[in-house]
Protein backbone atom coordinates (compact mmCIF):
# COMPACT_ATOMS: atom_id res chain seq x y z
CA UNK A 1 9.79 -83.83 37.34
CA UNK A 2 9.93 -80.38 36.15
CA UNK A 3 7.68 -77.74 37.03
CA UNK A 4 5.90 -75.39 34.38
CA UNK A 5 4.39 -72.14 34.42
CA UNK A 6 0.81 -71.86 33.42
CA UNK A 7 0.52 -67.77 34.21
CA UNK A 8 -2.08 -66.12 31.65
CA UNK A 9 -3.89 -67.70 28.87
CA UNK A 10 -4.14 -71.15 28.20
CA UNK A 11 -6.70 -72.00 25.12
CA UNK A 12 -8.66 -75.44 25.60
CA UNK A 13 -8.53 -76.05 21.99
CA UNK A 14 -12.15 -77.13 20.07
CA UNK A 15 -11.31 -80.49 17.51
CA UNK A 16 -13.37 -79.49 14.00
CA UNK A 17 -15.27 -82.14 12.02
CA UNK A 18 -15.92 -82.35 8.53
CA UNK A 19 -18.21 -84.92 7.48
CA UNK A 20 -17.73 -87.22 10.46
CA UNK A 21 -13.83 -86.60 10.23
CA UNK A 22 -11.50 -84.31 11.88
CA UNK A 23 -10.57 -80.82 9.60
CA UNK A 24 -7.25 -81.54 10.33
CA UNK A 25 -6.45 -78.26 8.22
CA UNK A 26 -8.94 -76.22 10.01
CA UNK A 27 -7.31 -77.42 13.41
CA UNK A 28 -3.95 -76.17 12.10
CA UNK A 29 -5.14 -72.97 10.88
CA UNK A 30 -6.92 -72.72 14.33
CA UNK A 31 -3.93 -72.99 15.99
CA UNK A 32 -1.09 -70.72 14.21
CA UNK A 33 -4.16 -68.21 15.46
CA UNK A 34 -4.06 -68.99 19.10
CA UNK A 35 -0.11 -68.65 18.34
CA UNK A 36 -0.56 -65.49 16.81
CA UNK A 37 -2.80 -64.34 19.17
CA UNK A 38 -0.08 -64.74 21.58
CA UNK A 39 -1.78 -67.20 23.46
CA UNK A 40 0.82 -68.62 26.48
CA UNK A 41 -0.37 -72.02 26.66
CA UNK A 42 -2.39 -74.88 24.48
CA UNK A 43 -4.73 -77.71 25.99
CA UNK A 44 -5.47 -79.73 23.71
CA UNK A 45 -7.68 -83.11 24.04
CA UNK A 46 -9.33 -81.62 27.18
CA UNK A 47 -13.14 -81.37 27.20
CA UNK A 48 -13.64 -78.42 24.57
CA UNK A 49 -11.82 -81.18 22.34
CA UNK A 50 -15.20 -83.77 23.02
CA UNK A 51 -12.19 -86.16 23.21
CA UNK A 52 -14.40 -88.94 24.50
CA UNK A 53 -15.60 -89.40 20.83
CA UNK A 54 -12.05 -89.36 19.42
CA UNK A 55 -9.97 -92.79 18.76
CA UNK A 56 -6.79 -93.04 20.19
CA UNK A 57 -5.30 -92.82 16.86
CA UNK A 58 -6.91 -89.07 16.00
CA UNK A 59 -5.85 -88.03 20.02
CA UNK A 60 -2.27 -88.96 18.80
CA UNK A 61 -2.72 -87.05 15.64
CA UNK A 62 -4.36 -84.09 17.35
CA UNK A 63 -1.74 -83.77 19.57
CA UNK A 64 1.33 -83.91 16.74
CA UNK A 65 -0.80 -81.25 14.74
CA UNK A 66 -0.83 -78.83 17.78
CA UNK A 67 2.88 -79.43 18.53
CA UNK A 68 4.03 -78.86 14.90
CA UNK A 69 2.06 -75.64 14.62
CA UNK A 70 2.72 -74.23 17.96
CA UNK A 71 6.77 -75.63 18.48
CA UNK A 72 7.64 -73.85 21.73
CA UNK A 73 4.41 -73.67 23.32
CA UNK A 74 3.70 -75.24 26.39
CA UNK A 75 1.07 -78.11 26.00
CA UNK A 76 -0.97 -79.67 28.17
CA UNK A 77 -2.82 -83.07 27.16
CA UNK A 78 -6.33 -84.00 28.64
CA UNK A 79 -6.00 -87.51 29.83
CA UNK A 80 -8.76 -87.94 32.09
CA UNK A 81 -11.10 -90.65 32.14
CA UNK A 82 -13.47 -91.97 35.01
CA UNK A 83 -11.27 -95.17 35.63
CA UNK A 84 -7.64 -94.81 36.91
CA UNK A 85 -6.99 -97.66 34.19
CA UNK A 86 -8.37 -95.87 31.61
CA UNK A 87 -6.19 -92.78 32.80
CA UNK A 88 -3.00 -94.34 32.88
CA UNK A 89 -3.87 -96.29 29.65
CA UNK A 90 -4.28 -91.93 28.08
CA UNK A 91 -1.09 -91.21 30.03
CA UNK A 92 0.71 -94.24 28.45
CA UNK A 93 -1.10 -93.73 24.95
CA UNK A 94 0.51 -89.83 24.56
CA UNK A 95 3.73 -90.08 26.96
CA UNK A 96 5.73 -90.65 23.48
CA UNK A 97 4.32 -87.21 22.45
CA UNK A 98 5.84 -85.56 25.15
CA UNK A 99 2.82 -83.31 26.57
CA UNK A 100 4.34 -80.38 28.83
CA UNK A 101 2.00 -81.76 31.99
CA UNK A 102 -1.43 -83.81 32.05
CA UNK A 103 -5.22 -82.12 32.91
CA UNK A 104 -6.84 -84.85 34.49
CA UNK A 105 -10.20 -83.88 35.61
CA UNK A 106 -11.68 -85.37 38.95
CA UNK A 107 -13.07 -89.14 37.65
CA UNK A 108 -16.54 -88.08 36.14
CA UNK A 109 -20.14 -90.78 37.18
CA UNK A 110 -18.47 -92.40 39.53
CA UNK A 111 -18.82 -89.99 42.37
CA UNK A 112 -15.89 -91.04 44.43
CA UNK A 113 -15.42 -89.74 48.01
CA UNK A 114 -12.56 -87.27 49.10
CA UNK A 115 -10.79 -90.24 49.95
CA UNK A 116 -11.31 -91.95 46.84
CA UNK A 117 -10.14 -88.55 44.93
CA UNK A 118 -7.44 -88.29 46.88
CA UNK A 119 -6.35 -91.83 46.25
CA UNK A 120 -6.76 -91.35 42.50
CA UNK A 121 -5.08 -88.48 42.14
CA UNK A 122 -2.15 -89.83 44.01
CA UNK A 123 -1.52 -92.76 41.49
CA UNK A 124 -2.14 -90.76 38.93
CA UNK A 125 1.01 -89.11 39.91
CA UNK A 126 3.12 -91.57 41.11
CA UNK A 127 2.91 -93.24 37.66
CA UNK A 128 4.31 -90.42 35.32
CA UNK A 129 6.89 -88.49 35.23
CA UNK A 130 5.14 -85.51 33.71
CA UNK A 131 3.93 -83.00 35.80
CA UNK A 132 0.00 -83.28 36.33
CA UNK A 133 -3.02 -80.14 36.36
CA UNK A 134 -5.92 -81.44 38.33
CA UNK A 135 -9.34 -80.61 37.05
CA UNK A 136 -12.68 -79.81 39.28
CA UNK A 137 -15.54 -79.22 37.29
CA UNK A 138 -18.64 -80.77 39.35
CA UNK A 139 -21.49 -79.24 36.57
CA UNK A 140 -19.80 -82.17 34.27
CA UNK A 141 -18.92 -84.77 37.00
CA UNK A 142 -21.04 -84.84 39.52
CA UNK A 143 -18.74 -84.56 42.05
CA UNK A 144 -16.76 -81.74 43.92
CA UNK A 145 -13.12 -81.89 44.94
CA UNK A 146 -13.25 -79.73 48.10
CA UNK A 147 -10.42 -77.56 49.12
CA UNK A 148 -9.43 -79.60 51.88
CA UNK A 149 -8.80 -82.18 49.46
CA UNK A 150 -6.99 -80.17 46.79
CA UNK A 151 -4.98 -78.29 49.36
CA UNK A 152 -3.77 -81.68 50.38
CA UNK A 153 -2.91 -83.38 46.95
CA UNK A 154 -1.16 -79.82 46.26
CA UNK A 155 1.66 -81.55 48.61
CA UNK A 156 2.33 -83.96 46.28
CA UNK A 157 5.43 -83.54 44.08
CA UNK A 158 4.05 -83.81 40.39
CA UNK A 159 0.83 -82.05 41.15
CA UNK A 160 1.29 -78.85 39.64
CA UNK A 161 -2.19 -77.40 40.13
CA UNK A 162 -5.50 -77.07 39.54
CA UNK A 163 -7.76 -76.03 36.86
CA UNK A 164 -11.00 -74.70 38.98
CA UNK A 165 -14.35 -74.61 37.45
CA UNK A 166 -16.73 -75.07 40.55
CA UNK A 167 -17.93 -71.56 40.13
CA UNK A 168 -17.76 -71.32 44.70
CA UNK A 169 -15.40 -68.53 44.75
CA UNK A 170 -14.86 -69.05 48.90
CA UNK A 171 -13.38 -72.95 47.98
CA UNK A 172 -11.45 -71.57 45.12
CA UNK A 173 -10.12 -68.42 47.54
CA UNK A 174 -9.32 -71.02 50.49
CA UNK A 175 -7.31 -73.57 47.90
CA UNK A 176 -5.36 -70.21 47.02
CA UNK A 177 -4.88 -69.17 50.53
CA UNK A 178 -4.31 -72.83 51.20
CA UNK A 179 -1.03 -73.36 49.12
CA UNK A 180 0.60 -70.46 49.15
CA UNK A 181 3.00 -71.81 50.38
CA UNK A 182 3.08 -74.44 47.95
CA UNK A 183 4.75 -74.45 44.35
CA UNK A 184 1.12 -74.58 42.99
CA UNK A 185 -0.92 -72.58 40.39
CA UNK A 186 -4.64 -72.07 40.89
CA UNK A 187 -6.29 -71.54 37.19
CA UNK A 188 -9.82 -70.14 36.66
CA UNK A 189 -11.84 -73.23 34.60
CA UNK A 190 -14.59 -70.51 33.74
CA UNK A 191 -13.85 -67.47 31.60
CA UNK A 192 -16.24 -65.11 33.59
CA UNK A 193 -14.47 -65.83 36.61
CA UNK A 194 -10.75 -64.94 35.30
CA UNK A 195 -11.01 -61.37 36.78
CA UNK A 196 -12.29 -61.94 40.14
CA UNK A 197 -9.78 -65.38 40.84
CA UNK A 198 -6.58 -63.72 39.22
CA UNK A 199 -7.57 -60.09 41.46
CA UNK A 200 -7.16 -63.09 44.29
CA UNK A 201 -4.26 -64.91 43.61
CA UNK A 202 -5.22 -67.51 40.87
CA UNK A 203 -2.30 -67.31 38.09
CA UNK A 204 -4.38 -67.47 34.78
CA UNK A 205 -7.51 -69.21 32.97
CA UNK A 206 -7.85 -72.58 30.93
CA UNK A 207 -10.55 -70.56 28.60
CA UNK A 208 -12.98 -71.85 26.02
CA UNK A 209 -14.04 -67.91 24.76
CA UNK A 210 -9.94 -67.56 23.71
CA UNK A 211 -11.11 -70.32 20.96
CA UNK A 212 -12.94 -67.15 19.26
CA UNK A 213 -11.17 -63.99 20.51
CA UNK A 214 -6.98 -65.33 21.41
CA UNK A 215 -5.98 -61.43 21.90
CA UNK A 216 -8.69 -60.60 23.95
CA UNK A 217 -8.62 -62.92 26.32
CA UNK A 218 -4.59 -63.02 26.17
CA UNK A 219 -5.10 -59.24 26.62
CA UNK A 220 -7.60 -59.72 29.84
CA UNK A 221 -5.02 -61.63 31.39
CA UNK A 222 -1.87 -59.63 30.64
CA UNK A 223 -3.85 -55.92 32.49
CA UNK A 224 -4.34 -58.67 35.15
CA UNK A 225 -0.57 -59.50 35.56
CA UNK A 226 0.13 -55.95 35.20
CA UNK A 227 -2.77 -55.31 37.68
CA UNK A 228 -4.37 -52.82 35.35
CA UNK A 229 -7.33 -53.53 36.80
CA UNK A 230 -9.23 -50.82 35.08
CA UNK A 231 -8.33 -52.00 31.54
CA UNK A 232 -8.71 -55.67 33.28
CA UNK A 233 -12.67 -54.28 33.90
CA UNK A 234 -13.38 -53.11 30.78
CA UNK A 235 -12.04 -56.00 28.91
CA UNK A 236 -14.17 -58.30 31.15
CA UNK A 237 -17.05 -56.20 30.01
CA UNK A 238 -16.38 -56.46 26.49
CA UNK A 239 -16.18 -59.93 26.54
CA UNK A 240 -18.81 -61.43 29.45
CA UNK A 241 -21.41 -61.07 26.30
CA UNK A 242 -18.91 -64.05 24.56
CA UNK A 243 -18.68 -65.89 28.08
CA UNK A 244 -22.20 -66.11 28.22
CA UNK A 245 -22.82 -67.24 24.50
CA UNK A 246 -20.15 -69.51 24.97
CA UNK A 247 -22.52 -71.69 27.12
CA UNK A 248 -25.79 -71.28 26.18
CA UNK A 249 -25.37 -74.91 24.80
CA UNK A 250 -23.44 -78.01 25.77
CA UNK A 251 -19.62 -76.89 25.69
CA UNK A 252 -18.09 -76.35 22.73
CA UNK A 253 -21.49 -76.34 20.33
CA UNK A 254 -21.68 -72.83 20.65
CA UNK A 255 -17.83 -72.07 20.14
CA UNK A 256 -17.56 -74.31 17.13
CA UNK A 257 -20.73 -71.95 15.29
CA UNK A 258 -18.68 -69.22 16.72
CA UNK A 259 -15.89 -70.55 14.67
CA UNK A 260 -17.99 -70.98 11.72
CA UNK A 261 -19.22 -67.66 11.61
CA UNK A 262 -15.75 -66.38 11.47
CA UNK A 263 -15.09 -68.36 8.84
CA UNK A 264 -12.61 -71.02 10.17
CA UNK A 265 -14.46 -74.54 10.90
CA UNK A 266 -17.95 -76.14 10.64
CA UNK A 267 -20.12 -75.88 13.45
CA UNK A 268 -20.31 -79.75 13.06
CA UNK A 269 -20.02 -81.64 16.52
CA UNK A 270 -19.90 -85.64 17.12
CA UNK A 271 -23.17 -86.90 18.47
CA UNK A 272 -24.34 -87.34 21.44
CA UNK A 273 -23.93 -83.50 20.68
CA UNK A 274 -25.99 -81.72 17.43
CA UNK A 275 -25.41 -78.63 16.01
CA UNK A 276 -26.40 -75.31 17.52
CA UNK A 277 -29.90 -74.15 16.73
CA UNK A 278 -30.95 -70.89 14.87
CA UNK A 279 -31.42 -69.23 18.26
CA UNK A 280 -27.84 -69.25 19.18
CA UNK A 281 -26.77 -68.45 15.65
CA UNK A 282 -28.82 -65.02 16.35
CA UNK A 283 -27.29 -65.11 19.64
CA UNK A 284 -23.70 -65.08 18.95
CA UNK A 285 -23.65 -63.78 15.31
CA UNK A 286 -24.51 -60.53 17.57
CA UNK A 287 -22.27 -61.05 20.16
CA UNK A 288 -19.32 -61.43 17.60
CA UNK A 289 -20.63 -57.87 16.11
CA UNK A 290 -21.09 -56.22 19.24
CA UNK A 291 -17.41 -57.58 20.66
CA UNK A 292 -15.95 -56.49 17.26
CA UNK A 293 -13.80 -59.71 16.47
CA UNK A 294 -12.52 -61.28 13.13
């Protein structure tokens, strides 16, 4: 097992449709952008990517499109699923493609004990070799890996970290506190919370807003490293406008009429997701204006 750095930016990458199909040269223009952007990491196939509507053909193709237009890039694949079978089957189904390390979120419906996370987690890792990111994001599961239980996996060899999106910052802050004595990296899962986790010790964000604005976010990030916090302020003023937007439907509808606005995709998502209304068009056709991206 190798370990990987996942300081600054990492862009959960949206998948664009085109009559019922994947733009595959939307996706490719989408990301040379995030490359250009200087974005430091790619996740592809997490949920931004709606991957549970993809085959496992198109995740295999998604994945070789993001690796030939971002060659040197760290990559990490989303490979969760709410069964440890259908997990490993993921893991098995992309371990050819050589992902950098895995995000597997915490098993979604189910709503397994600590225990039962624990447990999961732990094969998960014992059966690849590739370094895994654990995911908490209890708005989408309906569950909540505590920190007790995330300090404890964080002992595990080929658990790298964990991508945080529980929005409690006193967990997050005692999972931080937690390992530091650990080689493990605590990422922000929401974009509004990048400033206040990274002030405390988180190492970077797995962001849905850097889908629309790569430098800004990528710059956010890099007055954090620097601890420029004053530039880090205004920048996270600029952009909480976009945070916001970002979510005022299901995750990505709003990013993918971002996206169309701007000219690079349709706003077209798989069902059981539909378009975004007129509202939000209004909403973040003046958010883009006001934020001053292209």
């Amino acid at each position: 097992m190798h370990n990987i750095d996942l300081s600054g930016c990492g862009t959960a990458l949206i998948t664009p449709f085109k009559n019922g199909a994947i733009d595959f040269d939307a996706y490719r223009t989408l990301v040379r952008r995030q490359v250009a952007g200087g974005i430091d990491f790619l996740v592809p196939l997490g949920t931004t990517a709606e991957t549970p509507t993809l085959s496992a053909d198109e995740k295999v193709a998604l994945f070789k499109a993001t690796r030939e237009e971002a060659p040197g890039k760290i990559l990490v694949a989303g490979a969760g699923s709410n069964s440890l079978q259908g997990t490993l089957a993921n893991i098995e189904l992309l371990t050819p493609c050589k992902p950098d390390a895995w995000l597997i979120v915490v098993p979604f419906y189910n709503k397994p004990s600590q225990e039962g996370i624990y447990q999961y987690y732990k094969a998960v890792s014992e059966a690849t070799d590739i370094p895994v990111l654990m995911y908490n994001v209890p708005g989408r599961t309906g569950v909540n890996m505590d920190a007790s239980t995330c300090i404890r996996l964080a002992k595990l060899p080929n658990i790298i970290g964990v991508k945080e999106a529980s929005s409690r910052y006193s967990q997050i802050s005692e999972i931080i506190r937690g390992t530091e004595n650990e080689d493990f990296q605590v990422l922000s899962g929401n974009d509004g919370e990048t400033l206040p986790l990274m002030a405390t010790g988180a190492k970077g964000v797995i962001s849905v807003a850097s889908n629309v604005a790569p430098e800004l976010m990528v710059a956010l990030t890099n007055a954090l490293t620097a601890w420029d916090i004053k530039e880090a302020r205004r920048l996270h003023h600029l952009l909480a406008p976009l945070f916001n937007a970002c979510f005022v439907e299901s995750n990505p509808t709003p990013t993918k009429l971002a996206l169309e606005i701007l000219g690079y995709c349709s706003k077209d998502v798989r069902l059981p997701l539909v378009p975004a209304s007129d509202k939000t068009k209004e909403l973040m056709t003046s958010v883009i204006k006001e934020t001053g991206i292209c």
